[in-house]
Protein backbone atom coordinates (compact mmCIF):
# COMPACT_ATOMS: atom_id res chain seq x y z
CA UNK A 1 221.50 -22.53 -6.92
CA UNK A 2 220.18 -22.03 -3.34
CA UNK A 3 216.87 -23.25 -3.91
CA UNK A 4 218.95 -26.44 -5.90
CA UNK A 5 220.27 -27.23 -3.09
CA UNK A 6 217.29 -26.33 -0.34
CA UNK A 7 215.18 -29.15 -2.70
CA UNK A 8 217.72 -31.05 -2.61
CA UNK A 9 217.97 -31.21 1.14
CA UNK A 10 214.42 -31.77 1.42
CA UNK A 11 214.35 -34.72 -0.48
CA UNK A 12 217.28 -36.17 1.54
CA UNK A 13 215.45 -35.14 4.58
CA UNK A 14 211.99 -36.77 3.50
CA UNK A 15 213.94 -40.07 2.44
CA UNK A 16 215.73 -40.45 5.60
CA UNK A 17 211.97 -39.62 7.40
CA UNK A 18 210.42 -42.50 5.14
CA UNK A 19 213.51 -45.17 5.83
CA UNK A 20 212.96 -43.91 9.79
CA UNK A 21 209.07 -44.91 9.94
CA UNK A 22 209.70 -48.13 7.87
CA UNK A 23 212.33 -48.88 10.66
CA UNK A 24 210.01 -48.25 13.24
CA UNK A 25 207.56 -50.66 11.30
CA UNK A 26 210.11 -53.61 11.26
CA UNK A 27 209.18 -54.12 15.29
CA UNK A 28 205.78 -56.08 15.85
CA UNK A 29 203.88 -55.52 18.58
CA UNK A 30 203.91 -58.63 20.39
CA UNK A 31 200.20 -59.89 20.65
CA UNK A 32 200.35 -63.72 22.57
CA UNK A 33 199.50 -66.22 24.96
CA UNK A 34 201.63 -67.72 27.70
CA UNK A 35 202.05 -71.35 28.95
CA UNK A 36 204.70 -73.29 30.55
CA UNK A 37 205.84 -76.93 30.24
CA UNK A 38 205.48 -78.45 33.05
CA UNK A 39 201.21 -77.10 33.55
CA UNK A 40 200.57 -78.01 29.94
CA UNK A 41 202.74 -80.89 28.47
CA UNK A 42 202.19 -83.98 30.74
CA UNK A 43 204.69 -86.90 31.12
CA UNK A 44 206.94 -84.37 33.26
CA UNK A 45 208.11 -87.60 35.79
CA UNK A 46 211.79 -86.68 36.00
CA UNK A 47 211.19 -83.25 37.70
CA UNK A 48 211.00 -82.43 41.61
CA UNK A 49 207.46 -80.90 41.28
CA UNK A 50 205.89 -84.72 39.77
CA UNK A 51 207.90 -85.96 42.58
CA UNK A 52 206.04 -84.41 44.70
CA UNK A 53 202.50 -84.40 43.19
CA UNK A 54 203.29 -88.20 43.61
CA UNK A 55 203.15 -88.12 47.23
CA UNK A 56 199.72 -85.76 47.09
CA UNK A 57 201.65 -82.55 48.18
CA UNK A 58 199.62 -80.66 45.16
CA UNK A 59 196.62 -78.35 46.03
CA UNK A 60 193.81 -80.95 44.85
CA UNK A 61 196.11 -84.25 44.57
CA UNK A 62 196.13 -84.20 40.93
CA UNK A 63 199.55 -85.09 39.11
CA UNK A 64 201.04 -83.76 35.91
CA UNK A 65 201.18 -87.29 34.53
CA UNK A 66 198.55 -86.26 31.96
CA UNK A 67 197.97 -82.10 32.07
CA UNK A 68 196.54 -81.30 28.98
CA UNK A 69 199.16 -83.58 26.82
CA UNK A 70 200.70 -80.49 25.36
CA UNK A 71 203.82 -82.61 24.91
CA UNK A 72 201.92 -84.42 22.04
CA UNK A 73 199.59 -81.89 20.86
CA UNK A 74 202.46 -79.13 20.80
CA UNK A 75 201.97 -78.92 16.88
CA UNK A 76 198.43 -79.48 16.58
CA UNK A 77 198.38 -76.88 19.11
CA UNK A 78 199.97 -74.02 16.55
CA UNK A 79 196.09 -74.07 15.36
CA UNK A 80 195.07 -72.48 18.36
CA UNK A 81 197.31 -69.67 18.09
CA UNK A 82 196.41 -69.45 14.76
CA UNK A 83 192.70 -69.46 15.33
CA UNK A 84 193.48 -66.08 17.96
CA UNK A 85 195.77 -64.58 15.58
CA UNK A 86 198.31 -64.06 17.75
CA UNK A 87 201.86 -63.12 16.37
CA UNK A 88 204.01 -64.30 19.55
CA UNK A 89 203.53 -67.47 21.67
CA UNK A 90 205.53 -67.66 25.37
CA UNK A 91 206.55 -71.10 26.28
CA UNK A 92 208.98 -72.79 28.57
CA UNK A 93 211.34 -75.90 27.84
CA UNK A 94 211.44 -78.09 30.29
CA UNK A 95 215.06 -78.64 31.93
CA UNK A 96 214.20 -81.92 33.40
CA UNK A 97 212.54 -83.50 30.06
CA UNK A 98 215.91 -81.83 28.25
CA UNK A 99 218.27 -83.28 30.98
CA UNK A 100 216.98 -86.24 32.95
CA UNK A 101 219.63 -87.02 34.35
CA UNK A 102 223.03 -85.17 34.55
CA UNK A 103 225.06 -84.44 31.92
CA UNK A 104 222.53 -86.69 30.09
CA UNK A 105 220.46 -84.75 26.98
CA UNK A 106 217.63 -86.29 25.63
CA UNK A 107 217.94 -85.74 22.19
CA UNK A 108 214.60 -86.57 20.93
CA UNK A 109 213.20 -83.34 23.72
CA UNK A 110 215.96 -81.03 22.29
CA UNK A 111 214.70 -81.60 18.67
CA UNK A 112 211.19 -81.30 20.23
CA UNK A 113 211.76 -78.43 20.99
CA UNK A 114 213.44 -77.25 18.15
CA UNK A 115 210.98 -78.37 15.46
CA UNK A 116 208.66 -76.11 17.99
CA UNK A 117 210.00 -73.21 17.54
CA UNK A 118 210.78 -73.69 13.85
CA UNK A 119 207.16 -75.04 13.31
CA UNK A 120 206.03 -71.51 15.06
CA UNK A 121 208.53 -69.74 13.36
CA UNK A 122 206.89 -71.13 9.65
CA UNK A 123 203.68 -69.77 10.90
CA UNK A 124 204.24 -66.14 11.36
CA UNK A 125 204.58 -66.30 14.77
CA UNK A 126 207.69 -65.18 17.22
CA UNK A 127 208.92 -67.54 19.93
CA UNK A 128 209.42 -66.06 23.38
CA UNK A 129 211.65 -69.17 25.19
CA UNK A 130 211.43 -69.73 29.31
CA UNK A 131 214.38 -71.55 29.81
CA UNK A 132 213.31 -72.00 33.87
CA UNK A 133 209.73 -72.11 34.91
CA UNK A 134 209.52 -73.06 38.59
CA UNK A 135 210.75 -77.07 38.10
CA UNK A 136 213.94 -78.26 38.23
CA UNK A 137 215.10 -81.84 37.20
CA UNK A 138 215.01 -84.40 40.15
CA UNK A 139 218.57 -84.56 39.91
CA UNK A 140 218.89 -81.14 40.97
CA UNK A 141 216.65 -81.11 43.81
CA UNK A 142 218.73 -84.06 45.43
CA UNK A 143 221.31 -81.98 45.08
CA UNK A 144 219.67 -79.21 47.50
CA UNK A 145 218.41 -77.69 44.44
CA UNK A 146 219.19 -73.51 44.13
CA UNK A 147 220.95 -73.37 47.31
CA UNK A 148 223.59 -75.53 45.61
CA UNK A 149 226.49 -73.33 43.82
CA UNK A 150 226.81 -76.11 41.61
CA UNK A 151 223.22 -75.34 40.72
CA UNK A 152 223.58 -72.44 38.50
CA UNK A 153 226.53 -73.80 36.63
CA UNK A 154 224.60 -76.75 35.75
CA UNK A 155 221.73 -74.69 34.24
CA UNK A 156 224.48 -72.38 32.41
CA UNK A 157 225.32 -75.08 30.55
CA UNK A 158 221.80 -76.67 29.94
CA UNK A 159 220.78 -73.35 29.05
CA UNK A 160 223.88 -73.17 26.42
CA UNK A 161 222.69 -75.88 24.70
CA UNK A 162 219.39 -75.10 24.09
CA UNK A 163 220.89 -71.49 22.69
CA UNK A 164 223.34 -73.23 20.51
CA UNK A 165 220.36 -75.29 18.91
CA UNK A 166 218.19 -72.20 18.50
CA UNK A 167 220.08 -69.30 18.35
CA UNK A 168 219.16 -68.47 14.56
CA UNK A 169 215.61 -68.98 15.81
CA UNK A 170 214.63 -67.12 19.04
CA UNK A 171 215.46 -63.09 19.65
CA UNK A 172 213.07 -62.91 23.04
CA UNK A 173 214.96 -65.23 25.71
CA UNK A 174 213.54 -65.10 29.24
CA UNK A 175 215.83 -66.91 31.62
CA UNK A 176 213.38 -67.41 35.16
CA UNK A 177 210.35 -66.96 35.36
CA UNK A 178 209.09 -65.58 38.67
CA UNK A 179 212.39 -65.84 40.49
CA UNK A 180 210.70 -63.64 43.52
CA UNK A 181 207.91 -66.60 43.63
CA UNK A 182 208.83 -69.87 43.20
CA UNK A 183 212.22 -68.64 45.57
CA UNK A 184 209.99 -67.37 48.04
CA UNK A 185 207.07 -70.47 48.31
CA UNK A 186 210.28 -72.86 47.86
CA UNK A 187 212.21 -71.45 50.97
CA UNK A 188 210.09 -69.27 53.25
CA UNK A 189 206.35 -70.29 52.91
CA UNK A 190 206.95 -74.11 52.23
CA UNK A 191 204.15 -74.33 49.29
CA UNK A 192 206.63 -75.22 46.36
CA UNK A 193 209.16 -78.12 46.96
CA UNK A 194 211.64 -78.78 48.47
CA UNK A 195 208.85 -77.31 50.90
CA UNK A 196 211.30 -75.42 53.03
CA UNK A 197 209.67 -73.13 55.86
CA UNK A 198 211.25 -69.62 56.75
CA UNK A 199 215.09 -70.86 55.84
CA UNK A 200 216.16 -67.45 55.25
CA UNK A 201 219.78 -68.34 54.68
CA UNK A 202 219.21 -70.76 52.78
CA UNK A 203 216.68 -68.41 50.95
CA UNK A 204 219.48 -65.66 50.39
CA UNK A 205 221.80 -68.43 48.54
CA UNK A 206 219.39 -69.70 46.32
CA UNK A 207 218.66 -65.37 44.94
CA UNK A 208 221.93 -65.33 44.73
CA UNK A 209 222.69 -68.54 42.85
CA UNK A 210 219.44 -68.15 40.38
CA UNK A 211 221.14 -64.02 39.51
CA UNK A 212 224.02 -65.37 39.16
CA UNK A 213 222.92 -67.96 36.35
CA UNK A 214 220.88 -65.04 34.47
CA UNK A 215 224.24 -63.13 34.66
CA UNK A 216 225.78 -65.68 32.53
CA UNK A 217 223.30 -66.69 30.41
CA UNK A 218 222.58 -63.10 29.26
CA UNK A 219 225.78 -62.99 28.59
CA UNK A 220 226.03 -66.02 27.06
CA UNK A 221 223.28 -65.17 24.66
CA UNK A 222 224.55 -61.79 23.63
CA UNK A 223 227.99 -63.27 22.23
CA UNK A 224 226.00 -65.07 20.33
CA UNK A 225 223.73 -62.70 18.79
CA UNK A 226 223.56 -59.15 19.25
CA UNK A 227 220.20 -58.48 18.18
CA UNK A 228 218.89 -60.66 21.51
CA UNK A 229 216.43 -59.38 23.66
CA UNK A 230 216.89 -61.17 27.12
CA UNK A 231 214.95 -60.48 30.58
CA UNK A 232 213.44 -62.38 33.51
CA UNK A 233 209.37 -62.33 34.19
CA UNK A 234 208.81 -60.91 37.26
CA UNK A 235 205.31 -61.40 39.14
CA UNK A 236 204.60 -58.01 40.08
CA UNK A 237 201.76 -56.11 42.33
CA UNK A 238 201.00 -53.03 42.85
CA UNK A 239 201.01 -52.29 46.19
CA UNK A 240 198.73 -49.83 47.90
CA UNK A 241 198.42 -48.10 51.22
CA UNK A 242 194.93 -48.48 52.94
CA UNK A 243 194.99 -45.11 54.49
CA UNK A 244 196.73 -41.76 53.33
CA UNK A 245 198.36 -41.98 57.01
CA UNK A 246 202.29 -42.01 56.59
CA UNK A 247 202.80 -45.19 58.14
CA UNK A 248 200.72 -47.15 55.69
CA UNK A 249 202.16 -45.27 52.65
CA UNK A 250 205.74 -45.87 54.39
CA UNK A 251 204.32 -49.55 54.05
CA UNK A 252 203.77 -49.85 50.68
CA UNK A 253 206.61 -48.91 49.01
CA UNK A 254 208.69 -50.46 51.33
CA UNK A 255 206.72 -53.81 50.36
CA UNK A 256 207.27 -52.46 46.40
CA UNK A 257 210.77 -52.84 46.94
CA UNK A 258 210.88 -55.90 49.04
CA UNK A 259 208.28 -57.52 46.52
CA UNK A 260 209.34 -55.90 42.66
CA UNK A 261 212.12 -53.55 42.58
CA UNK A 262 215.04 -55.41 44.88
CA UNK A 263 214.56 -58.52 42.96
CA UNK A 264 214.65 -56.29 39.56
CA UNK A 265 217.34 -54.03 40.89
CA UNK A 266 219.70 -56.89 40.97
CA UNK A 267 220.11 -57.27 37.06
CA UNK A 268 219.36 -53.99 35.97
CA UNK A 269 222.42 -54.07 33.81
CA UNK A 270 221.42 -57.45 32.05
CA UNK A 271 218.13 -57.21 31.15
CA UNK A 272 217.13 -55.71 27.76
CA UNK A 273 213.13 -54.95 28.67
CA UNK A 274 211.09 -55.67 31.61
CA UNK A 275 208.67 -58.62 31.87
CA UNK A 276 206.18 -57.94 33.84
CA UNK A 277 203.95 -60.53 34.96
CA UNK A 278 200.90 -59.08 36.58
CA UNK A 279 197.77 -60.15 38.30
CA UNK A 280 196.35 -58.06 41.09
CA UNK A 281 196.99 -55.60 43.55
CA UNK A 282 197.42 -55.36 47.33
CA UNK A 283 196.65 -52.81 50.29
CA UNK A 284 199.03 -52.42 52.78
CA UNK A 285 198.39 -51.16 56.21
CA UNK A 286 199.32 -51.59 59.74
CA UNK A 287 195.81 -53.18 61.33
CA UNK A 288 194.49 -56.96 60.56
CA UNK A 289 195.16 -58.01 57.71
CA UNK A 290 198.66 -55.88 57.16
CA UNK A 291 198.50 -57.20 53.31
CA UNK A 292 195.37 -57.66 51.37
CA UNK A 293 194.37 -58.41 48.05
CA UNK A 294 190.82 -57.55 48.42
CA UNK A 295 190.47 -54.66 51.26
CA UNK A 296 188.19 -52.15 49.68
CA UNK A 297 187.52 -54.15 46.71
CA UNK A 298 185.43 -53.66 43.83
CA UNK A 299 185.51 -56.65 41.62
CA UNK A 300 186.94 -60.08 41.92
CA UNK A 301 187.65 -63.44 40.37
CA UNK A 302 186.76 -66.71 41.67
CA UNK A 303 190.84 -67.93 42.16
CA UNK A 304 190.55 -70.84 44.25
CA UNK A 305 192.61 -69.65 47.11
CA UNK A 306 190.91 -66.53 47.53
CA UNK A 307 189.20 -63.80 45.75
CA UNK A 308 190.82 -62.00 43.48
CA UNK A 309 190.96 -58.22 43.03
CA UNK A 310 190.76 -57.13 39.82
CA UNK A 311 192.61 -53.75 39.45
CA UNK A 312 193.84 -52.55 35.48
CA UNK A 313 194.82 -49.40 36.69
CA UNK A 314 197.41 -51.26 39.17
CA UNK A 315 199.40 -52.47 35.66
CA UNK A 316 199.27 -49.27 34.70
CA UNK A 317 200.96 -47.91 37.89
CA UNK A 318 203.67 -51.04 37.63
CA UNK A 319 204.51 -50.06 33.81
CA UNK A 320 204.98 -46.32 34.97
CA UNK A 321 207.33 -47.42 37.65
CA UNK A 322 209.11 -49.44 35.78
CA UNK A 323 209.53 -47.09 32.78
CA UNK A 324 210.55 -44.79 35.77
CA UNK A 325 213.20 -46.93 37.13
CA UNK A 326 215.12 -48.38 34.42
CA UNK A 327 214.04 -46.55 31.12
CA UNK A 328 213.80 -49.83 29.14
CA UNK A 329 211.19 -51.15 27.03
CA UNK A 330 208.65 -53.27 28.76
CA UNK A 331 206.51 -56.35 27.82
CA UNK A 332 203.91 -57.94 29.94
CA UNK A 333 205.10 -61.61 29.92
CA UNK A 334 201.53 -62.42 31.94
CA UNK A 335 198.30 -61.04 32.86
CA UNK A 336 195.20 -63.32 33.30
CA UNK A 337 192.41 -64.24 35.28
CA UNK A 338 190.69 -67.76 36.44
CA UNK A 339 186.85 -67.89 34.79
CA UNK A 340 185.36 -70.92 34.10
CA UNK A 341 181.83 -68.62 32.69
CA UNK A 342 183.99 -66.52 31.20
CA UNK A 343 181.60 -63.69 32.41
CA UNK A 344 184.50 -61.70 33.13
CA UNK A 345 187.78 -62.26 31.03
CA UNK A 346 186.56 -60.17 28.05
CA UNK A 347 186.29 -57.10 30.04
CA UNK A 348 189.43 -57.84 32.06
CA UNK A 349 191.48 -58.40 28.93
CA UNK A 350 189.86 -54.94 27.59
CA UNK A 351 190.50 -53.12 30.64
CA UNK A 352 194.24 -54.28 30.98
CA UNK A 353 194.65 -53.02 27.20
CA UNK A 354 193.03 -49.68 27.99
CA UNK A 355 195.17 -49.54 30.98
CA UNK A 356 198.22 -49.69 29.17
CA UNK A 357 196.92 -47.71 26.32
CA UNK A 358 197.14 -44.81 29.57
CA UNK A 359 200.59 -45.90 30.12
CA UNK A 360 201.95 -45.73 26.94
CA UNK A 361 200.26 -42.13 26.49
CA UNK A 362 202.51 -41.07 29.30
CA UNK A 363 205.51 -42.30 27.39
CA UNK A 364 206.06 -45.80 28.52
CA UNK A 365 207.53 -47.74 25.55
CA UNK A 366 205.18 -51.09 25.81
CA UNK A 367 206.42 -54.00 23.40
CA UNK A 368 204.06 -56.67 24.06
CA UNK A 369 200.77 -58.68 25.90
CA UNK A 370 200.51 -61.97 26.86
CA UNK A 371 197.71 -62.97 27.96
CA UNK A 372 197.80 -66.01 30.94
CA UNK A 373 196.99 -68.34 29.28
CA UNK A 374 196.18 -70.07 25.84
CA UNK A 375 194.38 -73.02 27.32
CA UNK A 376 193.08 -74.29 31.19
CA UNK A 377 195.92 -76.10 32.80
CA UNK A 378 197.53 -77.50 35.83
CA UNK A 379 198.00 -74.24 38.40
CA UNK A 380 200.29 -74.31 40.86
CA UNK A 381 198.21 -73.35 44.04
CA UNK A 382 195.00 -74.58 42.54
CA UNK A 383 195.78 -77.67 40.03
CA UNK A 384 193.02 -78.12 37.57
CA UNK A 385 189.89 -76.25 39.55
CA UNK A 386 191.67 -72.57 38.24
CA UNK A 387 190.25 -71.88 34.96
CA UNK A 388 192.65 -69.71 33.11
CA UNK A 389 192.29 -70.44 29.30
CA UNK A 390 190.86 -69.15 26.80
CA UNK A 391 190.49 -72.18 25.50
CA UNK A 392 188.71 -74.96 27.19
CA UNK A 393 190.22 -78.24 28.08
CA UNK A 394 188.30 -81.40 28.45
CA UNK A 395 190.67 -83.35 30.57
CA UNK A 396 189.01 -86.67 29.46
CA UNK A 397 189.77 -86.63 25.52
CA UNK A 398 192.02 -83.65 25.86
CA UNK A 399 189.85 -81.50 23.22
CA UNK A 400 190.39 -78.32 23.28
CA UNK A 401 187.21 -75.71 22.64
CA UNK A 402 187.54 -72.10 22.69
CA UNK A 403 185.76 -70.18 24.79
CA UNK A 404 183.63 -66.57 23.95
CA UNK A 405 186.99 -64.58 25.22
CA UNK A 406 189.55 -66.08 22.46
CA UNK A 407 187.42 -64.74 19.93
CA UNK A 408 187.07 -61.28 22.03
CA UNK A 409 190.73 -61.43 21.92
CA UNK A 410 191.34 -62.38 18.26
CA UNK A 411 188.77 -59.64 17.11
CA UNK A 412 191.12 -56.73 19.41
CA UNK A 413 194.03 -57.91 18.30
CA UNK A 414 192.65 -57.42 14.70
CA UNK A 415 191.58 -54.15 15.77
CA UNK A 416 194.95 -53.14 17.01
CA UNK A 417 196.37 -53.89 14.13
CA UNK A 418 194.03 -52.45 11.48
CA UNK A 419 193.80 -49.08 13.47
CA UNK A 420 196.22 -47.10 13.32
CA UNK A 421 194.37 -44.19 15.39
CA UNK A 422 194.78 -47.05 18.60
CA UNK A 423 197.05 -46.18 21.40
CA UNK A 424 198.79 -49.62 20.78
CA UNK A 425 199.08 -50.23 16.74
CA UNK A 426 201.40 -52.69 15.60
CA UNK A 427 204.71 -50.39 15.34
């Protein structure tokens, strides 16, 4: 009778172990791409940033009018993704294409939309929704933009109808995207409209405004469906000191916090993994410069501002942080680099992966990489000299051509997910 019942248990124990890895199974990896609306669609003309562009305030004096006419080619576009086999795509809906004017939806841009993410949806691949990418409608900006009150009620309830329409559709919601950037360059360095110069109180009302609308909409979103996996994308960089003297390493995690983990700290409690968006480093130091991206450097890119450092183990650091700090799950919502050879994005892509691979051997829970971005594209600090695609864009017919590093990327994604001996396996 004993040994009944000891086989017995053993069978209920190995069933419940089976059902337990199959669970585990049910969550993909996410492998994707990132773009956003306004740098790829085109046609963008009720939103402050074409507003701008209009009167030559972008880095080259090139306009949105055009982009890359991702607007039209949104479907035709799936093909691309398909091509990398990718099984996640990160894009933004535009709130000033949705709502032109206020209280005024554009229907044909909501269904748009829609028929996007069910087109993706058809094709095996998960839709990860910005609902705010740096623009705001024009209507908004006239209206003092964030450091309006009345701002973040107004994108409450554009954000609530873009949920209503696609809840059944989208599980990964990311509400801002780069709220510690486009805050910063709108209201202290005067690069992003309304091209505001060291306003700090100005700057404090729009943080608070732009938390308080995540607050809600994360809210919002879980009412509606419990299964929801809601964050912001943070830019992120891993700041270093330039000496081992106490001051400098004083300096760099006090620029940490200033830079990542007060603007993360603020929604700690409504955000159900991290998104890290990640590029480079910096060293921090008290001599000239006091913040560098390339002091000591190695390797860099050819960004059009200045070089940049290329530093995979600096992601690694961030993820370990952040796994450190909060204990959540963690997807990296960007990582890319501008390479118009592309003598350098293969490696860089590897090296990222590797360094992650570290991270997650340490016990960080990584859900997903997406790479910045699927195709060149209007940059904000560089317009259309920054080459980030992996697929080529020739701005005169609009034909797209991939280069040498979408195919690296398609063949380690299919790697990934063949292997199961990999550090990152689809799981």
């Amino acid at each position: 009778m004993k040994t009944k019942w000891i086989m017995f248990a053993a069978v209920i124990f190995s069933l419940c172990l089976k059902n337990a890895v199959l669970a585990s199974n049910e969550q993909e990896f996410l492998w994707g791409v990132a773009t956003s609306a306004h740098q790829i669609e085109g046609g963008d003309i009720p939103s402050d940033w074409y507003e701008f562009e209009k009167q030559g305030k972008a880095p080259d004096g090139s306009t949105t009018e055009k982009a890359v006419d991702g607007y039209n080619l949104a479907f035709e576009d799936i093909k691309l993704l398909k091509e990398l086999g990718v099984n996640s795509y990160r894009f933004s809906i535009e709130w000033a294409r949705v709502e032109p004017e206020n209280n005024k939806f554009d229907e044909a841009a909501l269904k748009h939309y829609h028929d996007l993410i069910v087109a993706l949806k058809n094709n095996g691949i998960t839709p990860v929704v910005t609902l705010h990418h740096f623009t705001n409608p024009k209507w908004i900006a006239d209206k003092s933009s964030w450091t309006n009150k009345e701002t973040a009620n107004e994108f409450v309830e554009y954000a609530r109808k873009i949920i209503d329409q696609n809840n059944n559709d989208v599980t990964y919601w990311i509400t801002v995207n780069e709220p510690n950037v486009f805050l910063s360059y709108s209201y202290i360095f005067g690069n992003f409209p309304p091209y505001k110069k060291k306003d700090i109180l100005v700057y404090k009302k729009a943080i608070e405004n732009v938390f308080e609308a995540h607050r809600q909409i994360y809210r919002y979103i879980h009412e509606k469906n419990n299964k929801a996996q809601v964050s912001i994308a943070y830019n992120f960089s891993d700041f270093k000191p330039k000496t081992y003297r106490l001051i400098d390493v004083l300096s760099a995690r006090i620029c940490n916090y200033a830079y990542s983990w007060y603007w993360t700290d603020q929604v700690k409690n409504e955000m159900d993994f991290v998104g890290i968006n990640y590029y480079f480093s910096r060293y921090v130091g008290l001599d000239y410069p006091f913040s560098s991206q390339y002091y000591k450097y190695t390797d860099v890119s050819e960004w059009n501002q200045w070089p940049q450092n290329i530093q995979p183990e600096g992601l690694e650091h961030i993820t370990l942080m952040a796994h450190n700090r909060y204990k959540k799950p963690i997807i990296i919502t960007e990582n890319g680099l501008p390479d118009k050879d592309d003598d350098k994005r293969p490696d860089f892509i590897k090296n990222h992966i590797e360094a992650l691979n570290t991270a997650k051997s340490k016990g960080v829970e990584i859900n997903g990489y997406f790479y910045w971005s699927l195709m060149d594209n209007f940059e904000w600090w560089g317009g259309y000299k920054d080459k980030y695609g992996l697929y080529e864009v020739d701005y005169n017919t609009m034909k797209r051509r991939p280069r040498p590093s979408a195919f690296y990327y398609r063949d380690l994604i299919m790697n990934y997910q063949k292997n199961e001996n990999l550090s990152l396996p689809t799981y």
